[in-house]
C-alpha atoms as a PDB file:
ATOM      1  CA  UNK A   1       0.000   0.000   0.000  1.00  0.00           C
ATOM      2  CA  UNK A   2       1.367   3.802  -0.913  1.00  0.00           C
ATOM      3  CA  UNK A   3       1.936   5.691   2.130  1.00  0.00           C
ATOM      4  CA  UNK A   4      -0.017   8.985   1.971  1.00  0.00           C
ATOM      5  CA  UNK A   5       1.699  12.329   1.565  1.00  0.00           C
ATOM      6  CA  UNK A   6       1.103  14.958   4.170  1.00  0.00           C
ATOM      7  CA  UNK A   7      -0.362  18.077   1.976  1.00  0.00           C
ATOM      8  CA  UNK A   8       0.513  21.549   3.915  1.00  0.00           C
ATOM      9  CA  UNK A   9      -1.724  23.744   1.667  1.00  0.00           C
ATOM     10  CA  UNK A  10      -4.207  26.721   0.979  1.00  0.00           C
ATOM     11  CA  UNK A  11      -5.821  26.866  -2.258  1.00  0.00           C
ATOM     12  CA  UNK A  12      -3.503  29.081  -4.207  1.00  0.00           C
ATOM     13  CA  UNK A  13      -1.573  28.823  -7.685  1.00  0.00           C
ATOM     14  CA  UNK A  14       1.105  27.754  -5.517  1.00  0.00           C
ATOM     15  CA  UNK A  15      -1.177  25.351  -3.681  1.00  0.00           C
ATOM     16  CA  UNK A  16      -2.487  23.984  -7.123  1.00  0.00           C
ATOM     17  CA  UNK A  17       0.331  22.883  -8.628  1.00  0.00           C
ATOM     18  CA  UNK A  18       0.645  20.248  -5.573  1.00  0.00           C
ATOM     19  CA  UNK A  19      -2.659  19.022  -5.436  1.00  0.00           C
ATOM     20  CA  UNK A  20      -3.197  18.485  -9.088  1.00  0.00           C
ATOM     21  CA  UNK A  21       0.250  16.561  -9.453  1.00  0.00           C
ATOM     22  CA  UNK A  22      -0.621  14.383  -6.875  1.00  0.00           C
ATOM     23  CA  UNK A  23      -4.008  14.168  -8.359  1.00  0.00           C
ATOM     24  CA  UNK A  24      -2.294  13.035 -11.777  1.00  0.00           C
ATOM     25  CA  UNK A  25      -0.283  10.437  -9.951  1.00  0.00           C
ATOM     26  CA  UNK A  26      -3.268   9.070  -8.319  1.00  0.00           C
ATOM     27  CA  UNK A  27      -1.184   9.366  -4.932  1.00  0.00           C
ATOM     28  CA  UNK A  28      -2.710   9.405  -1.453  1.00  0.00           C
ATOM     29  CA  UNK A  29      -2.655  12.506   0.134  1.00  0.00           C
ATOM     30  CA  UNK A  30      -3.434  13.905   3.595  1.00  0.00           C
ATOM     31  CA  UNK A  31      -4.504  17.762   3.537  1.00  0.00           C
ATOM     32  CA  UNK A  32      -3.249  19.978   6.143  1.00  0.00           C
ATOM     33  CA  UNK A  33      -4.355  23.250   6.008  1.00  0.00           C
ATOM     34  CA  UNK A  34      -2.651  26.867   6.656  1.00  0.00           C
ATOM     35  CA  UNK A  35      -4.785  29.347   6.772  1.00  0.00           C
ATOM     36  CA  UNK A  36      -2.520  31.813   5.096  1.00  0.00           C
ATOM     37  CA  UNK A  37      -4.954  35.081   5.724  1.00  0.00           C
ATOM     38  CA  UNK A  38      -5.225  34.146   9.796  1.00  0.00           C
ATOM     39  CA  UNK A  39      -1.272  33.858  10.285  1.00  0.00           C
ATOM     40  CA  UNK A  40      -1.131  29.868  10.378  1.00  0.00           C
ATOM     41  CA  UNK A  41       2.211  30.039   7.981  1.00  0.00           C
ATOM     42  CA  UNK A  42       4.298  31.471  11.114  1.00  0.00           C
ATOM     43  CA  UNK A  43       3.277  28.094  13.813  1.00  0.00           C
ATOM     44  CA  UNK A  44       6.630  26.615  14.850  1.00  0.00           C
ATOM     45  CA  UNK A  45       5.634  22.924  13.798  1.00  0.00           C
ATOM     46  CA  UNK A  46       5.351  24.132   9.863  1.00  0.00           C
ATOM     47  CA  UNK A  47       8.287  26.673  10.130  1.00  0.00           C
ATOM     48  CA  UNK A  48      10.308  23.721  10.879  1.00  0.00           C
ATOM     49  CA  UNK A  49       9.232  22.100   7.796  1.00  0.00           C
ATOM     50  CA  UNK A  50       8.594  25.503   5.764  1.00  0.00           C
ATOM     51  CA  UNK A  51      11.362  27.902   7.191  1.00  0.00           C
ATOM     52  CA  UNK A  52      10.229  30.853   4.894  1.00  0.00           C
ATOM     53  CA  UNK A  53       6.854  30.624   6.278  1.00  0.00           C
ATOM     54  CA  UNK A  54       4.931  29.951   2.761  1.00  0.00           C
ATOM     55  CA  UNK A  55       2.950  27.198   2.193  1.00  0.00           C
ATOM     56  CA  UNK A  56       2.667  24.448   0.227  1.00  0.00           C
ATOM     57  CA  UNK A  57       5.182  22.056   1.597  1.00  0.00           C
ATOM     58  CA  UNK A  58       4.934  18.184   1.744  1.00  0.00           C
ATOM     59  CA  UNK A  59       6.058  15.470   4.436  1.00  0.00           C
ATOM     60  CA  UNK A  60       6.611  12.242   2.339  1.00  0.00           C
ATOM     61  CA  UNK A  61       6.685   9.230   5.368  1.00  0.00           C
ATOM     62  CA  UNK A  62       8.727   7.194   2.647  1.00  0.00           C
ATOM     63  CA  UNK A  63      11.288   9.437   1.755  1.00  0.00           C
ATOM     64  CA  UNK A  64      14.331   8.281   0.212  1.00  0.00           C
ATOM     65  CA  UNK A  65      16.210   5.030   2.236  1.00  0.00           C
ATOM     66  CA  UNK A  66      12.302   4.785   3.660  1.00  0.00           C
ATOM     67  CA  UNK A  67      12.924   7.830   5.900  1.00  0.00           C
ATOM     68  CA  UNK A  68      10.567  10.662   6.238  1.00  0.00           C
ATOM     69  CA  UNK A  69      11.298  13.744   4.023  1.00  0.00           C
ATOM     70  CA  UNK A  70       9.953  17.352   4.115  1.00  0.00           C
ATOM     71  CA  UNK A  71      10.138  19.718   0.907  1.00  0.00           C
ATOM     72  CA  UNK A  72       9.125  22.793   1.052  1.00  0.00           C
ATOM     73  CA  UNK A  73       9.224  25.398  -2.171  1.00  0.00           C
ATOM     74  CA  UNK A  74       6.553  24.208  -4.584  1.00  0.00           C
ATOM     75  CA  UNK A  75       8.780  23.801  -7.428  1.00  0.00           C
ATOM     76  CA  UNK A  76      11.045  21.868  -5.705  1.00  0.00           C
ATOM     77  CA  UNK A  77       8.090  19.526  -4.341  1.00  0.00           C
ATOM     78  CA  UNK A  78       7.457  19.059  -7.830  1.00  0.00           C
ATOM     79  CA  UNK A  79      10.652  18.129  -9.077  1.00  0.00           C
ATOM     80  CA  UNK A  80      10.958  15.741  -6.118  1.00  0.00           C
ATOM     81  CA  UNK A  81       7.377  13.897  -6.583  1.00  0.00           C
ATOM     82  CA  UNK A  82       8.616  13.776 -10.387  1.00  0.00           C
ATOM     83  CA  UNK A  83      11.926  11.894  -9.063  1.00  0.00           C
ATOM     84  CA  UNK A  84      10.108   9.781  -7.083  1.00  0.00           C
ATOM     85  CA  UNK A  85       7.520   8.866  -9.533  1.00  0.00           C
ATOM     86  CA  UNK A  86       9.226   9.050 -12.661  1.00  0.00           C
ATOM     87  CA  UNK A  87       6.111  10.811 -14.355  1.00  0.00           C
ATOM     88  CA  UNK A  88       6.002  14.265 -15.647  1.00  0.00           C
ATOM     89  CA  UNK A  89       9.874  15.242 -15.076  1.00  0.00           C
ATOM     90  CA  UNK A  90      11.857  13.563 -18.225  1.00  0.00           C
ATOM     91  CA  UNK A  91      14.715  11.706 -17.536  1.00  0.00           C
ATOM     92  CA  UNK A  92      15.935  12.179 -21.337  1.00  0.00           C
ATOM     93  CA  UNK A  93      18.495  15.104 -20.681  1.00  0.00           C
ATOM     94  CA  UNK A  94      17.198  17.984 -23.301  1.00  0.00           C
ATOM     95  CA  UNK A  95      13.406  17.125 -22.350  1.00  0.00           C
ATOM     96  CA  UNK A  96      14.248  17.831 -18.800  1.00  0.00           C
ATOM     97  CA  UNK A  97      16.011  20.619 -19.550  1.00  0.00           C
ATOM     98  CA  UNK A  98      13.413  22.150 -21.649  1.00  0.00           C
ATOM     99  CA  UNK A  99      10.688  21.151 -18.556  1.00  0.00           C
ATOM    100  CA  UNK A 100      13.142  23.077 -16.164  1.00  0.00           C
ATOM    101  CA  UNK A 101      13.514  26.246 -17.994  1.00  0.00           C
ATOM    102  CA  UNK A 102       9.539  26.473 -17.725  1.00  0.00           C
ATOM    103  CA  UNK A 103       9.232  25.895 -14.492  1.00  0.00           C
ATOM    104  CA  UNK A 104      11.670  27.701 -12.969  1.00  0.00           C
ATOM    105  CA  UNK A 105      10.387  30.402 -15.812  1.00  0.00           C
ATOM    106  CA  UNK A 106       7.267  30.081 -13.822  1.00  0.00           C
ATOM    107  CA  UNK A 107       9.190  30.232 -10.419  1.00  0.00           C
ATOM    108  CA  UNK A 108      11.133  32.944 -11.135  1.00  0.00           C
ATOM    109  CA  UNK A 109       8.669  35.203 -13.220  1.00  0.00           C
ATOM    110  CA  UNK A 110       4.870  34.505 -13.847  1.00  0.00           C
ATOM    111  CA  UNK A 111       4.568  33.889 -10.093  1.00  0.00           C
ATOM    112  CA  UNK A 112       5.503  36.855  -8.903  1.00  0.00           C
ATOM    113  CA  UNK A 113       4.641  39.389 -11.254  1.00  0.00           C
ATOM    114  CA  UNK A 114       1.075  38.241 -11.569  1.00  0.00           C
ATOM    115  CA  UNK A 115       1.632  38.273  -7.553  1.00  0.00           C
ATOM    116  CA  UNK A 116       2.266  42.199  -8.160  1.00  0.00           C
ATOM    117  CA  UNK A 117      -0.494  42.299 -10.382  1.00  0.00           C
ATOM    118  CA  UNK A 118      -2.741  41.005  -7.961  1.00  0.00           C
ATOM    119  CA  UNK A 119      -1.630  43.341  -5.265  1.00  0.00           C
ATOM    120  CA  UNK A 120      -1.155  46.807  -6.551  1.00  0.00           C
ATOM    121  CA  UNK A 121      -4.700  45.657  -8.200  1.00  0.00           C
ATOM    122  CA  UNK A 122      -6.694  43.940  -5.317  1.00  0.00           C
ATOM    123  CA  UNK A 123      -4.953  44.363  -2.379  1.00  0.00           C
ATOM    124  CA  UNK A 124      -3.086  47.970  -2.090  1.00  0.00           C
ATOM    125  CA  UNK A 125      -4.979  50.161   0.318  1.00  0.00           C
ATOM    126  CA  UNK A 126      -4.144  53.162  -2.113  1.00  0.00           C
ATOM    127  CA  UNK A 127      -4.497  52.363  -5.887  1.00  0.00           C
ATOM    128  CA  UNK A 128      -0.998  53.131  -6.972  1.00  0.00           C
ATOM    129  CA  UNK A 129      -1.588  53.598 -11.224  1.00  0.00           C
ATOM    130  CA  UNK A 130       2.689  53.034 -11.935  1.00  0.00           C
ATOM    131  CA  UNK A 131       2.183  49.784 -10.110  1.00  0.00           C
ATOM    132  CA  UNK A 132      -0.838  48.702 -12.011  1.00  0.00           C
ATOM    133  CA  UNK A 133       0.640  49.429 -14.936  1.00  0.00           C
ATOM    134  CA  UNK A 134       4.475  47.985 -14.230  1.00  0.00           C
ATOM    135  CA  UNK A 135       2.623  44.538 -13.510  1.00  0.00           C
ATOM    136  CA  UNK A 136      -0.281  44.109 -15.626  1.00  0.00           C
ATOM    137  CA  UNK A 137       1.962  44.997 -18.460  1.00  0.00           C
ATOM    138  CA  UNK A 138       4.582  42.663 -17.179  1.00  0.00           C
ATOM    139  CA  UNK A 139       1.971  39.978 -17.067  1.00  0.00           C
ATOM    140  CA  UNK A 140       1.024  40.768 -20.649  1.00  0.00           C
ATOM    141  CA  UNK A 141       4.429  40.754 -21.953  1.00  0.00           C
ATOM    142  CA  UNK A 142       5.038  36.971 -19.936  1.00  0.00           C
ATOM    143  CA  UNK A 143       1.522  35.687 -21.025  1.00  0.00           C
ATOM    144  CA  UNK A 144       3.035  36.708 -24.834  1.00  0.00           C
ATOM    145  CA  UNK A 145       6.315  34.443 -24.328  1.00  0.00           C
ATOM    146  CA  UNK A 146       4.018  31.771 -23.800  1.00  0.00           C
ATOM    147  CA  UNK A 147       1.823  32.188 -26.032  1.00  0.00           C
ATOM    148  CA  UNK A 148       4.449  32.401 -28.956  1.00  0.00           C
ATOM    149  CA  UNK A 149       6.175  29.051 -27.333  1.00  0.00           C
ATOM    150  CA  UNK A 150       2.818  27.242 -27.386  1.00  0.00           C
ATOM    151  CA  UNK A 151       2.538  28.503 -31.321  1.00  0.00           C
ATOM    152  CA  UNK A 152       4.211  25.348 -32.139  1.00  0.00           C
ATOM    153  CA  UNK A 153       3.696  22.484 -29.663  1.00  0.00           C
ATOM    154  CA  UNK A 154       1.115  21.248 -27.366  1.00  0.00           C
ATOM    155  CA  UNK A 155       2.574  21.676 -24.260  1.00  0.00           C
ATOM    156  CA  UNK A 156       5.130  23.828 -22.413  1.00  0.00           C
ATOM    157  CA  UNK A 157       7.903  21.458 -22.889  1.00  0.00           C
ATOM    158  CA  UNK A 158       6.424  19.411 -25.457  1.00  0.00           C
ATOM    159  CA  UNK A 159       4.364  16.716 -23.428  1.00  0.00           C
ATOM    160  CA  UNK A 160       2.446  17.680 -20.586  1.00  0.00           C
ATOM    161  CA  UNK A 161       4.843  17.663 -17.200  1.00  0.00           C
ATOM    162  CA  UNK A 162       5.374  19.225 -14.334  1.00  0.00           C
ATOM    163  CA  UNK A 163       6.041  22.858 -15.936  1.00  0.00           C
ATOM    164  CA  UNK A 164       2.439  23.236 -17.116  1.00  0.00           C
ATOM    165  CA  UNK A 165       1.143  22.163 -13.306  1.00  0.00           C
ATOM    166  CA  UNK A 166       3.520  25.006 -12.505  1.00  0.00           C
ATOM    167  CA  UNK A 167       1.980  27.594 -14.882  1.00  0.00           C
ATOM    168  CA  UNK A 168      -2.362  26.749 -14.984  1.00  0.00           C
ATOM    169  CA  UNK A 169      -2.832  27.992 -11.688  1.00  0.00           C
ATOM    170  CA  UNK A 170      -1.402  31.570 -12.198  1.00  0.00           C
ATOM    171  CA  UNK A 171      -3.385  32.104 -15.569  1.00  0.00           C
ATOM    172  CA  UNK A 172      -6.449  30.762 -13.750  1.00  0.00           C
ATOM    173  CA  UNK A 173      -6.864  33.992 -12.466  1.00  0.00           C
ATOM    174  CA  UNK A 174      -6.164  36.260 -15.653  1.00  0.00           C
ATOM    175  CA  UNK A 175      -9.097  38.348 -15.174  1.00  0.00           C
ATOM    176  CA  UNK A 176      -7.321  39.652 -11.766  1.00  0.00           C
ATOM    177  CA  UNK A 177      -4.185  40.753 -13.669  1.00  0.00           C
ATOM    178  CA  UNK A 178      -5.930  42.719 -16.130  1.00  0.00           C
ATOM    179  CA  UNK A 179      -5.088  40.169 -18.975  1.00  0.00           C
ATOM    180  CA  UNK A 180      -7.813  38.986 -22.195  1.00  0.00           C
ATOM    181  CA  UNK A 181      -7.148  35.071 -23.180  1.00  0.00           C
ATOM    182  CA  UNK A 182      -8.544  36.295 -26.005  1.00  0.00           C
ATOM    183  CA  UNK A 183      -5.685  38.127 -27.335  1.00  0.00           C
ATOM    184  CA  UNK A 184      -3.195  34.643 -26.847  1.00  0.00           C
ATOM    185  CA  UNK A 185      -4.888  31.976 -28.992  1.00  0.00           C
ATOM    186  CA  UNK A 186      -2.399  29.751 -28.599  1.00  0.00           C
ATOM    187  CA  UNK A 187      -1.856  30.363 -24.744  1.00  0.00           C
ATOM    188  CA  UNK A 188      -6.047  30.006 -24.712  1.00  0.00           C
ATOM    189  CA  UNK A 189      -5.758  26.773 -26.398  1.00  0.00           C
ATOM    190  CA  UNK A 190      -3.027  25.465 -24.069  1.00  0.00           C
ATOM    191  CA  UNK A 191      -5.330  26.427 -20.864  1.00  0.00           C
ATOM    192  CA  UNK A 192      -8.398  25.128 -22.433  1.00  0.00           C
ATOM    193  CA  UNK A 193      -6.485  21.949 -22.538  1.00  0.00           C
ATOM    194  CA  UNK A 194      -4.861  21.803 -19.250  1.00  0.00           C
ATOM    195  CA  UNK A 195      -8.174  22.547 -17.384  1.00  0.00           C
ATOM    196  CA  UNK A 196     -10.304  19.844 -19.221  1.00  0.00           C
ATOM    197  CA  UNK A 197      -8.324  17.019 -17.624  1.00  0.00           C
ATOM    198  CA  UNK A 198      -9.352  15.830 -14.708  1.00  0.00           C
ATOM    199  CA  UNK A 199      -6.800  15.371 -12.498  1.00  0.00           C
ATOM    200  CA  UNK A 200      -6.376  19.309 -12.929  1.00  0.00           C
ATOM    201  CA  UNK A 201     -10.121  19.913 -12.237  1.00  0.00           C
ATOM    202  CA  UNK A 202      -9.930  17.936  -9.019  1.00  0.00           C
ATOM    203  CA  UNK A 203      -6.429  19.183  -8.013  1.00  0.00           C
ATOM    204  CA  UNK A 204      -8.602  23.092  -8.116  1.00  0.00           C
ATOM    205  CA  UNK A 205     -11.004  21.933  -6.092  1.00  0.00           C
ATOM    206  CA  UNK A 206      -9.422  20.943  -3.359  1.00  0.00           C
ATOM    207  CA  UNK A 207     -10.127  23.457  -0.472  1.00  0.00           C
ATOM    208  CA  UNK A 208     -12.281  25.608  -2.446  1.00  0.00           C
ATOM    209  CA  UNK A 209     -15.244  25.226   0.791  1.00  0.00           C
ATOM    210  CA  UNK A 210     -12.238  26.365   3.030  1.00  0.00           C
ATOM    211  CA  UNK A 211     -11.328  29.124   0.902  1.00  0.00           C
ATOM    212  CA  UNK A 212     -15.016  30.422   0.057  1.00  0.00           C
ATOM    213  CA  UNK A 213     -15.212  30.434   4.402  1.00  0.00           C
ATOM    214  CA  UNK A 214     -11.617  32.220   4.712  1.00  0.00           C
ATOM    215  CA  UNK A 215     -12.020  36.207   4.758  1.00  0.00           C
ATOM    216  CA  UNK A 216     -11.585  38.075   1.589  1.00  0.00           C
ATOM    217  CA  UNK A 217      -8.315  39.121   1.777  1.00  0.00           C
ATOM    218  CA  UNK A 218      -9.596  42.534  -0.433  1.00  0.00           C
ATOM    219  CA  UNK A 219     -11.226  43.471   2.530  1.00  0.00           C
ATOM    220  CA  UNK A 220      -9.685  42.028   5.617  1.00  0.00           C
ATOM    221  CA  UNK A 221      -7.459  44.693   7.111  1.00  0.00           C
ATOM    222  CA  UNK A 222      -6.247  42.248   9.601  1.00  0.00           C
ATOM    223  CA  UNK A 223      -5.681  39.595   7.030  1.00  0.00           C
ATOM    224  CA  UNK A 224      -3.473  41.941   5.078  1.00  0.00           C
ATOM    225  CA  UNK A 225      -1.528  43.237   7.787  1.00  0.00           C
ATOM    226  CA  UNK A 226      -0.884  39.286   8.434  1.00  0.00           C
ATOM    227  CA  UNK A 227       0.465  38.172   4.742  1.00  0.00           C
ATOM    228  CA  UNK A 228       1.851  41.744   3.310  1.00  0.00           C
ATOM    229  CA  UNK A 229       3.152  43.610   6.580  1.00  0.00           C
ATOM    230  CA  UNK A 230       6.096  41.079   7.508  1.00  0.00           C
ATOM    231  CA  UNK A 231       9.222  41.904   8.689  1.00  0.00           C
ATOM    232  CA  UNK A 232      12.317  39.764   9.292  1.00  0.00           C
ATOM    233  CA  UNK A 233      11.489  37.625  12.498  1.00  0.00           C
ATOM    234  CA  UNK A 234      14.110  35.599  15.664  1.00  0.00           C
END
């Protein structure tokens, strides 16, 4: 019997891309969830499995040598279910490479400008217009580099892996940063793809009763304070 993975999660794009590759594995999974908006992320027990206080993070109970293993980072919990599984993550050298770039593409850029985008959009208690514009035209420009990589193959890296789990959840919410699908076709037809199967569908709706009884962070002043008012802490 497969030992189930403990799931540290809030129903996020970062959240997502957990949940819907362990969906697509078909792996057990127990869901533990931080309540990101009530300060859950800075409990001692997860910072000593999440030490920069973001979730999602995993505890696998058969780790490598059949040791437990925590991973925190979501594309590094990614890579490592990959490993483990040998699904989604090549092992052919220039396939992995190509499913690396993406994701770490995705890491290092969609993430967190369409993070900006959301803020200076949703979230800033004063409607700063050179922040709406630096991000929602930084989104734009990233959702073009897709779309003119998709022009010619199905998938980010050719087959479906771990780089598109990376990327669905952060167009998910396009609408929020100020973005048309409409002007992408080829990014449109890559998302209409990725959301019909249904591993992703489930892997979205995991949480989604937790999240529709969480506050809305828009308007939760104490919320806010909690994820976007941090300082360095002992």
């Amino acid at each position: 019997m497969t030992t189930p993975i403990d799931l540290y999660y809030w129903p996020t794009p970062n959240g997502w891309k957990i949940t819907i590759m362990l969906e697509e594995l078909g792996h057990p999974y127990n869901v533990r969830y931080i309540n990101i908006g009530k300060g859950e992320q800075f409990a001692p027990d997860f910072l000593r499995i999440a030490p920069n206080n973001r979730m999602p993070a995993i505890v696998d109970p058969d780790g490598p040598g059949g040791e437990p293993i925590s991973v925190f980072e979501s594309g590094a919990i990614l890579q490592y279910l990959g490993r483990k599984s040998g699904r989604f993550y090549p092992q052919e050298e220039r396939a992995r490479v190509a499913t690396e770039e993406w994701l770490f593409w995705q890491v290092g850029g969609l993430g967190p400008m369409a993070g900006q985008a959301h803020h200076f959009r949703q979230y800033a208690p004063e409607k700063i217009q050179y922040g709406i514009d630096r991000y929602t035209n930084e989104c734009n420009r990233l959702y073009g580099v897709m779309n003119k990589r998709l022009a010619d193959r199905e998938f980010l890296a050719g087959d479906y892996t771990i780089a598109d789990m990376a990327c669905i959840g952060w167009i998910i919410p396009y609408e929020r940063q100020g973005q048309d699908l409409a002007d992408f076709p080829h990014l449109k037809r890559w998302f209409d793809a990725v959301m019909a199967r249904p591993a992703v569908k489930r892997g979205i709706e995991v949480g989604k009763e937790e999240r529709a009884r969480a506050a809305d962070l828009s308007k939760d002043k104490d919320a806010q304070a909690v994820l976007f008012g941090q300082r360095a802490r002992d």
